[in-house]
Protein backbone atom coordinates (compact mmCIF):
# COMPACT_ATOMS: atom_id res chain seq x y z
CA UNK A 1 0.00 0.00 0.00
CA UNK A 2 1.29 3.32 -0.96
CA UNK A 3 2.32 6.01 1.52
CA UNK A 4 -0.09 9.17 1.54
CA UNK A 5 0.71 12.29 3.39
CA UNK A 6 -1.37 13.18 6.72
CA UNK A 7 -3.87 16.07 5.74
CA UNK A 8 -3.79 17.33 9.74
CA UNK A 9 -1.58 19.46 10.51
CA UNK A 10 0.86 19.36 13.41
CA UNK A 11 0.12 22.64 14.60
CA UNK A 12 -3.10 24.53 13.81
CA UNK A 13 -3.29 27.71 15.51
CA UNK A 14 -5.96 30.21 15.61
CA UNK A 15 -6.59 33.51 18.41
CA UNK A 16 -8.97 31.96 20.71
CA UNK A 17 -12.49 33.96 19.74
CA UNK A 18 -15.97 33.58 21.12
CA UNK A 19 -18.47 33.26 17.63
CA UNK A 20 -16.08 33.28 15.30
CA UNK A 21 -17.31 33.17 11.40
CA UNK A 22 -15.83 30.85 8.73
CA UNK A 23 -18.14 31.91 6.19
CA UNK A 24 -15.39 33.64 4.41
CA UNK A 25 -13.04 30.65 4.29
CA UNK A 26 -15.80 28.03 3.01
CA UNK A 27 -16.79 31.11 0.12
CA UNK A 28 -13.22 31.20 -0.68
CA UNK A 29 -12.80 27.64 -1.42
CA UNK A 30 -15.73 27.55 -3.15
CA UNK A 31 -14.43 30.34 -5.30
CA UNK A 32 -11.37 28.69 -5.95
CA UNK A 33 -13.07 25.30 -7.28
CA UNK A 34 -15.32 27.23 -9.82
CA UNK A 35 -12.30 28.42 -11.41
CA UNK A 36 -10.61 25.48 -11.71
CA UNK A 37 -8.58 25.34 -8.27
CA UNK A 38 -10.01 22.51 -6.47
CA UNK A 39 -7.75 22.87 -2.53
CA UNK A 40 -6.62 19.61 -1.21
CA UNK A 41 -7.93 18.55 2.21
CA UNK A 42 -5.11 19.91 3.94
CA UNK A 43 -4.87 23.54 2.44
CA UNK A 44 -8.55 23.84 2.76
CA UNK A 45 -7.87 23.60 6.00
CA UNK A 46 -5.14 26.31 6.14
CA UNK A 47 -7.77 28.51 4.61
CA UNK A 48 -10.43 27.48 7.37
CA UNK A 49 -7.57 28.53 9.96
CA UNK A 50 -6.57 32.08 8.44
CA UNK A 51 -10.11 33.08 7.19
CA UNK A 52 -11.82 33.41 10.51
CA UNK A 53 -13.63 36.62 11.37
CA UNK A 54 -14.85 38.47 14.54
CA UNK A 55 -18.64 39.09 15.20
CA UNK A 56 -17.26 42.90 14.44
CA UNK A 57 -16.35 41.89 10.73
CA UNK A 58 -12.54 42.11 11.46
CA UNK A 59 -9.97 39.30 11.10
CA UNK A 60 -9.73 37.09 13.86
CA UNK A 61 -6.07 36.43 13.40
CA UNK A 62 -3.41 39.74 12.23
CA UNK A 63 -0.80 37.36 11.50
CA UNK A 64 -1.23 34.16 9.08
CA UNK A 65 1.56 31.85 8.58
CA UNK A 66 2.08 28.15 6.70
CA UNK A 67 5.04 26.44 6.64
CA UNK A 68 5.23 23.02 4.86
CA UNK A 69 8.02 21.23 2.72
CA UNK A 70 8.37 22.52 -0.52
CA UNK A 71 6.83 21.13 -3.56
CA UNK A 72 3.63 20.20 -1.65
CA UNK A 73 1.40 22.87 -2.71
CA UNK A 74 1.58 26.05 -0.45
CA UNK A 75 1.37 28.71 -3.79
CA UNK A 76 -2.05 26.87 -4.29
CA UNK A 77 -3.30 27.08 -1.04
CA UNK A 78 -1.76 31.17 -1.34
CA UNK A 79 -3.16 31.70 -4.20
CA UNK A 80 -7.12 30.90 -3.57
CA UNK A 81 -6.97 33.41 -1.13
CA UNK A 82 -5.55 36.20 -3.00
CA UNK A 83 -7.70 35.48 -5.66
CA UNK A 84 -10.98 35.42 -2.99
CA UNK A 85 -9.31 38.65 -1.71
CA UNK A 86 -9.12 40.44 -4.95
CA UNK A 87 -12.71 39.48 -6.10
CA UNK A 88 -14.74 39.19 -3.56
CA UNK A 89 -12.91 41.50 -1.18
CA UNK A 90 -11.11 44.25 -3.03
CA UNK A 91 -8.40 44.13 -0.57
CA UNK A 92 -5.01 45.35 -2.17
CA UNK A 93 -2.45 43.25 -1.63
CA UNK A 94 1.54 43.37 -1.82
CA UNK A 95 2.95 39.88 -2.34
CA UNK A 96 7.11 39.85 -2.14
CA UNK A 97 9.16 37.14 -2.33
CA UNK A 98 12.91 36.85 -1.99
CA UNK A 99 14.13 35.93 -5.38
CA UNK A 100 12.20 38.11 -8.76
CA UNK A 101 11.78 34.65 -10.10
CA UNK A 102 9.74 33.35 -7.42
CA UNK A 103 7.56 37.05 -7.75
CA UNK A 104 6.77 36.03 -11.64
CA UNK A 105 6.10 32.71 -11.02
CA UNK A 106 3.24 34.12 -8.83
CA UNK A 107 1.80 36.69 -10.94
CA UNK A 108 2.08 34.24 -14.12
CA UNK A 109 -0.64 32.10 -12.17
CA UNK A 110 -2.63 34.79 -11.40
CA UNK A 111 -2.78 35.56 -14.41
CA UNK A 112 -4.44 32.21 -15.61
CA UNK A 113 -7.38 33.88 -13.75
CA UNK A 114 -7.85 36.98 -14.98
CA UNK A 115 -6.01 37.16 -18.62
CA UNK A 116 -3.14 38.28 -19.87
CA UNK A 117 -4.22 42.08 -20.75
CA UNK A 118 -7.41 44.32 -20.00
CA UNK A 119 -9.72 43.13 -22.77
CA UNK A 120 -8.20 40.00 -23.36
CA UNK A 121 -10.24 37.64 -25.92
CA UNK A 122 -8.33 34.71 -24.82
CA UNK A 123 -8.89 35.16 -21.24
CA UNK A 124 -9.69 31.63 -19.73
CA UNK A 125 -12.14 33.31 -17.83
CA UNK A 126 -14.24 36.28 -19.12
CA UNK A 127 -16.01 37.13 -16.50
CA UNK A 128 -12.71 37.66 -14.66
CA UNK A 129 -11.11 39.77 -17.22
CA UNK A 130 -13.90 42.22 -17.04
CA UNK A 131 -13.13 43.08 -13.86
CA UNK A 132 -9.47 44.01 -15.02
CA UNK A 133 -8.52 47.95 -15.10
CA UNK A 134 -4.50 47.44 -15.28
CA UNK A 135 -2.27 44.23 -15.66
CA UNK A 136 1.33 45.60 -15.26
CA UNK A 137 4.15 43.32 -16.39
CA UNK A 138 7.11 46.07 -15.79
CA UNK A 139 9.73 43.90 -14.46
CA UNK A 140 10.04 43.44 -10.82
CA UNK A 141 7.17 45.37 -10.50
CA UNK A 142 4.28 43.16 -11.88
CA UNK A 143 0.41 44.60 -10.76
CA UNK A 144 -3.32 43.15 -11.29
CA UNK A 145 -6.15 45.79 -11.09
CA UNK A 146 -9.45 45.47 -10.57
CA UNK A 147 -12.48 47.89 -11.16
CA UNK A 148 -13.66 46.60 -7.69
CA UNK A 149 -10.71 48.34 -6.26
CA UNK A 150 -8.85 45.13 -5.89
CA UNK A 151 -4.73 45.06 -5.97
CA UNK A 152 -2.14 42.89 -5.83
CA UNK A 153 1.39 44.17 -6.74
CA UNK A 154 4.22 41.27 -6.94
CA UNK A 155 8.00 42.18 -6.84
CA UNK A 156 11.11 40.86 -5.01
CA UNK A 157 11.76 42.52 -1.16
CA UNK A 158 15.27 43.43 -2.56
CA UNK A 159 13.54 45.35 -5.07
CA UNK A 160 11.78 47.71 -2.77
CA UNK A 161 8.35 46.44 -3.72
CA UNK A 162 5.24 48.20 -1.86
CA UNK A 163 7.76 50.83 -0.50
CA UNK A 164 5.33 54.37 -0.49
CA UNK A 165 2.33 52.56 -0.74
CA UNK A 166 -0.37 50.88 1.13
CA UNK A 167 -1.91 47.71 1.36
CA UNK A 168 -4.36 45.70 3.48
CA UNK A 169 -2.60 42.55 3.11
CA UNK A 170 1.46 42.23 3.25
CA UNK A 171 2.41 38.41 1.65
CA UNK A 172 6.28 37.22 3.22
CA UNK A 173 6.86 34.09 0.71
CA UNK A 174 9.51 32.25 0.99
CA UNK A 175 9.89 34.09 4.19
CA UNK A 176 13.25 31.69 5.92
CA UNK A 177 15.33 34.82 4.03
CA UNK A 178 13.29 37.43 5.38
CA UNK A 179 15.49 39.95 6.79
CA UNK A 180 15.27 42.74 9.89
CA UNK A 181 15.98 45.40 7.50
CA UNK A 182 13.10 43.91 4.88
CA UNK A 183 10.56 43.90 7.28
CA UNK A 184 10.94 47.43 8.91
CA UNK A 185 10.78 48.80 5.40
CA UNK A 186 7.85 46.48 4.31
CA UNK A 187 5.33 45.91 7.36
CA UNK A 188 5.14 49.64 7.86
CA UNK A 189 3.36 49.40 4.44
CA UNK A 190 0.35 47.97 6.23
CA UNK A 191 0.30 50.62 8.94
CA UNK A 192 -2.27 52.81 6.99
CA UNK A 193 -3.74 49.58 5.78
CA UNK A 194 -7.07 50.95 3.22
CA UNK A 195 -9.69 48.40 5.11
CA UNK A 196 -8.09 49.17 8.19
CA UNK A 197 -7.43 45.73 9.59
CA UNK A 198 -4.30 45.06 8.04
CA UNK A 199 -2.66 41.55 7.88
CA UNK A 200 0.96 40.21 7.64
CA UNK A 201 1.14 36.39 6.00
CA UNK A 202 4.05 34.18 6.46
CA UNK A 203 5.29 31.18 4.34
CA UNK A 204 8.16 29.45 4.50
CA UNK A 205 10.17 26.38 5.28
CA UNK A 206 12.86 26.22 8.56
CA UNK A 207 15.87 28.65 7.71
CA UNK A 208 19.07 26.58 7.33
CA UNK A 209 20.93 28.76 9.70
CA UNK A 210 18.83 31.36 12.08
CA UNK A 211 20.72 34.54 11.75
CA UNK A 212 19.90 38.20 10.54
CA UNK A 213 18.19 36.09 7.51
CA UNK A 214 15.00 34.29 8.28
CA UNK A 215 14.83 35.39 12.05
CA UNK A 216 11.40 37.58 11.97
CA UNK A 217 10.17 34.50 10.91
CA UNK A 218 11.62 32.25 13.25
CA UNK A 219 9.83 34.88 15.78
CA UNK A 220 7.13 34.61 14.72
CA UNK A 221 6.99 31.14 14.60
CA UNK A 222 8.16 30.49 18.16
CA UNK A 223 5.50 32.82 19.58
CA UNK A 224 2.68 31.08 17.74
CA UNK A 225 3.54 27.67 18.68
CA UNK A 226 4.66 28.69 22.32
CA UNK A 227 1.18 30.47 22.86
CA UNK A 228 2.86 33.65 23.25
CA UNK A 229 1.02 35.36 20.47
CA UNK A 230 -2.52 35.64 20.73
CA UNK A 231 -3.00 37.13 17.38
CA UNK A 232 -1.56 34.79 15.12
CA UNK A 233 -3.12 32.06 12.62
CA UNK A 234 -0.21 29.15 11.77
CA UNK A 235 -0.21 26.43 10.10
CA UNK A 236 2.66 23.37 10.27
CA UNK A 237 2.87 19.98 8.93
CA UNK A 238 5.90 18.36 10.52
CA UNK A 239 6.41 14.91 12.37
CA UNK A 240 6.49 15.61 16.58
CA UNK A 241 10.04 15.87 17.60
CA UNK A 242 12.83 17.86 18.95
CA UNK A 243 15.76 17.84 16.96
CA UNK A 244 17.80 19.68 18.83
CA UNK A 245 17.31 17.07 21.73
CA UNK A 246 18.57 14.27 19.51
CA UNK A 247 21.68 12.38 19.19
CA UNK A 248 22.67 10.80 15.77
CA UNK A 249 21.69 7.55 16.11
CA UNK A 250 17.93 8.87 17.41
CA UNK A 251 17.98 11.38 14.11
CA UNK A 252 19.15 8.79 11.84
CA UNK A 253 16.21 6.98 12.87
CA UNK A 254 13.48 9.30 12.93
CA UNK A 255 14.30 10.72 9.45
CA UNK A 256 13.90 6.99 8.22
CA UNK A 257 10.72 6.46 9.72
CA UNK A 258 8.52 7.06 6.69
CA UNK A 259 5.40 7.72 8.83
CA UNK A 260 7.42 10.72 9.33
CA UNK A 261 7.51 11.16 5.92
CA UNK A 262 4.15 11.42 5.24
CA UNK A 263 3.19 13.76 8.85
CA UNK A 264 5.52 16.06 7.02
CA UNK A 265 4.44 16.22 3.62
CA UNK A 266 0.46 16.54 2.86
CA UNK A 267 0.80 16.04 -0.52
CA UNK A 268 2.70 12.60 -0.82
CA UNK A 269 0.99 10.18 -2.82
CA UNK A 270 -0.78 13.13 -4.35
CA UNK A 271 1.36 15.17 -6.19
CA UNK A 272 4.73 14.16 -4.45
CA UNK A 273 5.92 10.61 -5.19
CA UNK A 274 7.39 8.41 -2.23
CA UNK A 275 10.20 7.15 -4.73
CA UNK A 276 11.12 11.08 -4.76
CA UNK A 277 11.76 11.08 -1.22
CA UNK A 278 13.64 7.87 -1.25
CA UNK A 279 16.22 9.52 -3.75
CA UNK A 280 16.46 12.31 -1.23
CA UNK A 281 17.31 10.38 1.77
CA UNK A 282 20.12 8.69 0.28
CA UNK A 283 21.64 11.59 -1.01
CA UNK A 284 21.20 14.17 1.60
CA UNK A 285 22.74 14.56 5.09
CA UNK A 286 19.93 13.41 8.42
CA UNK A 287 19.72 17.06 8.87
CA UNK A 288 19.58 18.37 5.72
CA UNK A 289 16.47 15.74 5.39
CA UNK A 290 14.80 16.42 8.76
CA UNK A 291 15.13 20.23 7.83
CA UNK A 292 14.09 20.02 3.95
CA UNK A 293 11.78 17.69 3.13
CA UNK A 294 10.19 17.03 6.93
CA UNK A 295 10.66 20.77 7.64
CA UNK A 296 11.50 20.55 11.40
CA UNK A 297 12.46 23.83 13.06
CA UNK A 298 14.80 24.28 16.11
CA UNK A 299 13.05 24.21 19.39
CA UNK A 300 11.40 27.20 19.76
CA UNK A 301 12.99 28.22 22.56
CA UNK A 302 16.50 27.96 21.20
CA UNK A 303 15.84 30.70 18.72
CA UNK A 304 14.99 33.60 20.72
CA UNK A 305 18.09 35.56 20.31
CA UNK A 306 21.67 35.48 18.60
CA UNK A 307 24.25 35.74 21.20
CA UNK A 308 26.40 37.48 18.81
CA UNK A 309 26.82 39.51 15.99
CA UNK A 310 28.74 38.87 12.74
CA UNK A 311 29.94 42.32 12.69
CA UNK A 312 30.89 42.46 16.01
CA UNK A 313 32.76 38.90 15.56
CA UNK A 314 34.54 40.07 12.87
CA UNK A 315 35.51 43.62 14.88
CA UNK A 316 37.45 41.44 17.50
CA UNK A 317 39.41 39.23 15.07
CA UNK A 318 43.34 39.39 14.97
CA UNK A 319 45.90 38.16 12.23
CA UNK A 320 48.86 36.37 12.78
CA UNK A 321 51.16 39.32 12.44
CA UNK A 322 49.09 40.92 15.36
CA UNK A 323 49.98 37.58 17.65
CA UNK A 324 52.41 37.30 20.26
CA UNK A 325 53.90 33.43 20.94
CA UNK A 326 55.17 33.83 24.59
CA UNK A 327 52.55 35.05 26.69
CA UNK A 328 51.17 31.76 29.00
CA UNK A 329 47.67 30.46 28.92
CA UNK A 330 46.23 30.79 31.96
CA UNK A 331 43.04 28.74 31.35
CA UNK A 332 42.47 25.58 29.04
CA UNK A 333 38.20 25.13 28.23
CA UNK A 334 37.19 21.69 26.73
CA UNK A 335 34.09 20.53 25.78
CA UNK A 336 32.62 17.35 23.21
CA UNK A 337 29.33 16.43 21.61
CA UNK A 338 27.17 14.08 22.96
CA UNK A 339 28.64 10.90 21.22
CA UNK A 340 31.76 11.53 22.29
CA UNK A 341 33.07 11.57 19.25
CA UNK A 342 34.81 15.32 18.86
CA UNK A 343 36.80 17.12 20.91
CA UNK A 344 37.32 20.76 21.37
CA UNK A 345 39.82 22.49 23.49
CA UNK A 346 40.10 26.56 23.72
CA UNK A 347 42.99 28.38 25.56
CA UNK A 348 42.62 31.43 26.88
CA UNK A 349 45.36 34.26 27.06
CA UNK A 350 45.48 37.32 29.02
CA UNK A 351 46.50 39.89 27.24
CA UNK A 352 47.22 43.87 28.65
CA UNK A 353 43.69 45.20 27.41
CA UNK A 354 42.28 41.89 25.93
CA UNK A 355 41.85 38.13 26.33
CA UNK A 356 42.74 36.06 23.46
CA UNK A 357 40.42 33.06 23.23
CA UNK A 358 42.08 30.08 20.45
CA UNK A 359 41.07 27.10 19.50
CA UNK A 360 43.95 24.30 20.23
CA UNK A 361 41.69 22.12 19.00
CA UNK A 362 38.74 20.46 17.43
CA UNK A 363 39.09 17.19 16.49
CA UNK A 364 37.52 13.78 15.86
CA UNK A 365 38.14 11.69 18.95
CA UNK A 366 37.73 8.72 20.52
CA UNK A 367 38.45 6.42 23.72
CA UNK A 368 41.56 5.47 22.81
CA UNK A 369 42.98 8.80 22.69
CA UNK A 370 42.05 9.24 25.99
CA UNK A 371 46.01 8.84 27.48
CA UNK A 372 47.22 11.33 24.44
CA UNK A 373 44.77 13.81 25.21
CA UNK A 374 45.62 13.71 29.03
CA UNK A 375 49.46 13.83 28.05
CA UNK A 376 48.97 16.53 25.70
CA UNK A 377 47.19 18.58 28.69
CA UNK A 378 50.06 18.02 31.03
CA UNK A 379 52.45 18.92 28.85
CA UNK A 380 50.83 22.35 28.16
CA UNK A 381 49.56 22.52 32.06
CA UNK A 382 51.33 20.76 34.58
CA UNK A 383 49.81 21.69 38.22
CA UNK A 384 49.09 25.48 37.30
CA UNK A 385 46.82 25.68 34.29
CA UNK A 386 43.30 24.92 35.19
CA UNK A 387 41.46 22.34 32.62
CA UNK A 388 37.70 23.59 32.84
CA UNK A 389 34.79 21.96 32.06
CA UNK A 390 31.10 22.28 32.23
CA UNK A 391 29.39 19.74 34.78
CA UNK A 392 27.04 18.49 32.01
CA UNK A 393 29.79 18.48 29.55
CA UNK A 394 30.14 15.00 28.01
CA UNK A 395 33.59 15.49 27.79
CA UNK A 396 33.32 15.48 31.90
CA UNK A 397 32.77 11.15 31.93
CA UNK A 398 35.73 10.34 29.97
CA UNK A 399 38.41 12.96 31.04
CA UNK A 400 38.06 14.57 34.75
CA UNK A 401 39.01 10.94 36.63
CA UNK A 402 42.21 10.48 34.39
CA UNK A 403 43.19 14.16 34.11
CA UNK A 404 42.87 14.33 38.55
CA UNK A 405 45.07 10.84 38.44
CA UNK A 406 47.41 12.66 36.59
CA UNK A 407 47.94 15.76 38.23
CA UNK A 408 46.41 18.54 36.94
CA UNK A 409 44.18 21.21 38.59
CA UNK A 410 40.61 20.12 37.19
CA UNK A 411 37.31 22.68 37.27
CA UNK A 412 34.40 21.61 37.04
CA UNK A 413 31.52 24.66 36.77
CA UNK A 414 28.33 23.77 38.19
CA UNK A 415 24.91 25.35 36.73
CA UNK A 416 25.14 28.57 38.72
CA UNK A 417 28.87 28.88 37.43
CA UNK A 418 28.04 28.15 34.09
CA UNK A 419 25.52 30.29 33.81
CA UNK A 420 27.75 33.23 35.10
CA UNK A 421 30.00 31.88 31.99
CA UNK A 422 27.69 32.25 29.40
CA UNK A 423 27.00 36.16 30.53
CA UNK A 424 30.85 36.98 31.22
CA UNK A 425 31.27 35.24 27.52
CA UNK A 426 28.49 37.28 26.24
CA UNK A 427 29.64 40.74 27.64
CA UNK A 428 33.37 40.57 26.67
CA UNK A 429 32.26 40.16 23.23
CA UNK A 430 28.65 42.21 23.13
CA UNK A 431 29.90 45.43 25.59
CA UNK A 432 33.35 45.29 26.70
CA UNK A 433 35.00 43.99 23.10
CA UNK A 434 37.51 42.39 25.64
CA UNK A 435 38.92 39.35 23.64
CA UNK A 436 40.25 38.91 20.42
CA UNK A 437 40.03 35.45 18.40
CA UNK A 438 42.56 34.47 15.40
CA UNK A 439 40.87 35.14 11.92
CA UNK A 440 42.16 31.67 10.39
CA UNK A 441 39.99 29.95 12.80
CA UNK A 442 36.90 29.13 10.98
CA UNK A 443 34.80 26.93 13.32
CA UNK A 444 35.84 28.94 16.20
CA UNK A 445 34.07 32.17 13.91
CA UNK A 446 31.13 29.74 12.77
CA UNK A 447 30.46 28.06 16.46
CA UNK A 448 30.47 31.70 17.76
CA UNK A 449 28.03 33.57 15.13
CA UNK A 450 25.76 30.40 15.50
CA UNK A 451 25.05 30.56 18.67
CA UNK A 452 21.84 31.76 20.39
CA UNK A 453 20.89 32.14 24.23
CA UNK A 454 18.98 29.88 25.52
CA UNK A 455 16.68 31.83 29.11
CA UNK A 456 16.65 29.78 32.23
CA UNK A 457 13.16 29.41 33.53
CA UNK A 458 12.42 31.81 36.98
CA UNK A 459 16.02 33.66 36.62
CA UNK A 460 15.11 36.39 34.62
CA UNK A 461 18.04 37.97 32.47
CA UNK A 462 19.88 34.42 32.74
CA UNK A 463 20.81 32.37 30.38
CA UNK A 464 22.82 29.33 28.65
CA UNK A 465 23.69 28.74 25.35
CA UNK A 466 22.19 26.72 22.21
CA UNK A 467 22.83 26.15 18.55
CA UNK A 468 20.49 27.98 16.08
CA UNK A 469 21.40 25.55 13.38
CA UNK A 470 21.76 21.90 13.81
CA UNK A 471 24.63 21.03 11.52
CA UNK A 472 26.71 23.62 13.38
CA UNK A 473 28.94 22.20 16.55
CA UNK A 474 28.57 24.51 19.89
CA UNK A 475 31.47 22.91 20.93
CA UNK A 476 34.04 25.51 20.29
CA UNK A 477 31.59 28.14 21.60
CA UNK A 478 30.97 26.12 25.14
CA UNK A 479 35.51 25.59 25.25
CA UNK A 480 35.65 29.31 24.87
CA UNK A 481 33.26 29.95 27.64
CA UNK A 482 34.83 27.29 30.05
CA UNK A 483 38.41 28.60 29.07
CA UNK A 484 37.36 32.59 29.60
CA UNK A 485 35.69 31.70 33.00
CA UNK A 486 38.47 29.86 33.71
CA UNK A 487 40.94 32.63 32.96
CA UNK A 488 39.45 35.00 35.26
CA UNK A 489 38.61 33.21 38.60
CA UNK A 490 41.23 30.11 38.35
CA UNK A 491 44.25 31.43 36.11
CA UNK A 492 47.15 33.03 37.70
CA UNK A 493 48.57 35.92 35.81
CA UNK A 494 52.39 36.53 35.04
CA UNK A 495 53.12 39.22 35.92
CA UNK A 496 54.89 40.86 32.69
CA UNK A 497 58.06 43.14 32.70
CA UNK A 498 60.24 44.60 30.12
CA UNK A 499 58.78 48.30 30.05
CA UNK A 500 60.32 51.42 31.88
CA UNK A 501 57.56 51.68 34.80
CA UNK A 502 57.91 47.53 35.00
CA UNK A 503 55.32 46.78 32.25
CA UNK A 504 55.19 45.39 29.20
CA UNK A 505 56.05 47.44 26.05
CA UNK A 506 54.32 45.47 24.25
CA UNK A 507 50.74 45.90 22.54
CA UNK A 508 48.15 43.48 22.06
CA UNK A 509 49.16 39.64 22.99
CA UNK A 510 48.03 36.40 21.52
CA UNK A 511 49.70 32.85 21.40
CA UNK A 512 48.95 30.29 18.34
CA UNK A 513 49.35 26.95 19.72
């Protein structure tokens, strides 16, 4: 028996209203099979969620959102209700998208509705056409008018669609490369909105990495599915799971678990073949798959907030001709993912303004090395150097016994330490610009700019750190914190000499190990 695709949605999320109407969303769907658009079950449904309306005649929900697995049919659940909009509502609309392509794609189908010109004798449907005043095909700047008053404009956000005018509806597609800067110049365009109840729809699939790109949907996201917004409509087909809460051998197994397969994509066995979805498990990566084609999202609560700025990253990086090779480290931080199977070790160097923080390493590991890695420590150590962990740190089980056996002064933060880690971490880099990293250190860069803060339930302002993508490794992030923390309460700090008054005379200090 074939696989088909679930039709319910994982989450379907409306503002909680007392006599709510749906007349609306069962009109547009029956306006949509008259001209040839006949909604499956399941984006019937997303119109049932979105199209609900107040006793007062205003929109139950100011934010609609969908977010399903691409080629499963979102345009044609989008595109009954802008054309039940445009008709029946004479709402003007301004639909962006992020590439121009993906704008023309959207007014070429809109255009099988209404004809290719005002007057047009080939219009599929006549009736339709006559309500035409304007069809614009200007590139990047496509328009449908209608003698109803009806609008939509189409263009790409990079184009400065909609900018000067104003619209009842603003449409985000392929809104996982929406940016900050997009939406303060776009949703603005609603502010004046004509009917004067204005609505912002989202569609999209899970950003690969949550930065400056794709965050305001992320946001929005997370507050719909947390219950923190009480004013927003979303749709999601996606299996139940965490991700983020998974180790490889769990992920390997839920993204082969074809009833996964089909909670994720409404549309297989319909219009999206099973055999297609075979081809793209064996050729993509677990987490490619889980994010693609099952369109899983981070937890929502470890996307709240970047830790840390590209810009400001970039601001604190040093060169090797700006490094200095015989300053000490004073603290060693060394964390490893959960199978154990990675290693990464940060030192951290005082410097006379600034602390460099380096990555020494990160590394496949295993068992075995155990008695290498210990070695290597005491070499660089001895007695002095603090090795400092987290106490949930997996690298904690294998190393803190044999590294104590040897010799070597172990730390191991608890939660309230930690914690105080994350926010010394976060301030020498946010406020203080107090440590420097070397700029041929890639993953050290890409752990760092990836990383988002996670709040710790009843400690307001508090927090730990998460990943915001899950092909990116925290490790190096969580060494640097250790190491930092590590520098300042356990180090002990040569005292340097060389200058008249019994300083250095030297400027900024790094080592490269």
């Amino acid at each position: 028996m074939s696989l088909v695709g679930s039709q319910v949605a994982r989450y379907q999320i409306s503002p909680k209203c007392p006599n709510v109407s749906t007349v609306h969303a069962e009109a547009c769907i029956d306006l949509a099979a008259a001209y040839g658009l006949t909604l499956d079950e399941w984006q019937a449904n997303t119109v049932r969620i979105w199209f609900r309306m107040t006793p007062e005649g205003r929109w139950a929900a100011s934010t609609w959102g969908l977010s399903v697995a691409r080629q499963n049919g979102k345009n044609g659940a989008l595109e009954a209700v802008e054309l039940y909009l445009l008709v029946m509502m004479g709402c003007k609309i301004l639909h962006t998208s992020h590439l121009l392509t993906s704008a023309r794609k959207a007014f070429k189908r809109l255009m099988q509705f209404f004809g290719r010109k005002v007057n047009d004798p080939n219009a599929k449907y006549p009736e339709l056409n006559q309500m035409v005043v304007e069809i614009r095909k200007t590139n990047g700047q496509e328009a449908i008018e209608l003698s109803n008053g009806g609008l939509i404009e189409l263009g790409a956000r990079t184009g400065g669609a909609g900018r000067g005018s104003s619209f009842d509806f603003l449409i985000v597609d392929e809104a996982q490369e929406y940016e900050e800067d997009e939406q303060e110049a776009l949703e603005p365009t609603t502010s004046a909105s004509p009917s004067g109840d204005p609505v912002t729809v989202y569609m999209g699939t899970p950003p690969k990495v949550v930065g400056e790109r794709g965050e305001p949907f992320i946001r929005v996201r997370s507050a719909a599915v947390t219950g923190r917004s009480k004013r927003t409509a979303w749709v999601e087909h996606s299996p139940q799971g965490e991700l983020d809460k998974m180790t490889e051998i769990e992920l390997q197994a839920f993204v082969r678990d074809r009833r996964n397969w089909a909670e994720g994509n409404p549309a297989l066995g319909i219009r999206l073949a099973e055999s297609t979805i075979e081809g793209e498990m064996e050729r993509w990566s677990a987490k490619s798959f889980a994010r693609e084609r099952l369109n899983m999202f981070p937890s929502p609560a470890e996307v709240l907030e970047l830790a840390f700025s590209e810009k400001v990253l970039k601001a604190l990086q040093v060169g090797a001709d700006e490094l200095d090779h015989d300053l000490p480290v004073s603290a060693f931080g060394v964390d490893m993912n959960p199978e154990k199977t990675k290693v990464s070790i940060c030192a951290a160097v005082p410097g006379e303004t600034k602390t460099h923080l380096e990555l020494a390493a990160n590394s496949p590991f295993s068992e075995e090395g155990i008695s290498a890695l210990v070695n290597w420590l005491w070499e660089r150590c001895k007695r002095r150097v603090p090795v400092v962990m987290d106490a949930f740190s997996p690298a904690r089980d294998l190393l803190e016994a044999p590294l104590k056996k040897r010799g070597l002064t172990v730390r191991i933060l608890d939660t309230n330490e930690f914690i105080q880690a994350c926010g010394q971490l976060y301030h020498a880099v946010k406020r203080e610009r107090s440590i420097t990293w070397f700029v041929e250190q890639e993953h050290f860069f890409v752990s760092m700019k990836s990383t988002v803060k996670e709040p710790i339930k009843n400690r307001p302002g508090s927090f730990k750190w998460n990943r915001s993508d899950l092909e990116v490794d925290l490790m190096p992030t969580m060494a640097a914190t250790c190491a930092l923390y590590g520098s300042v309460k356990f180090g002990r700090r040569k005292r340097s000499s060389g200058g008249p008054d019994g300083g250095s005379s030297r400027k900024r200090h790094a080592v490269v190990l």
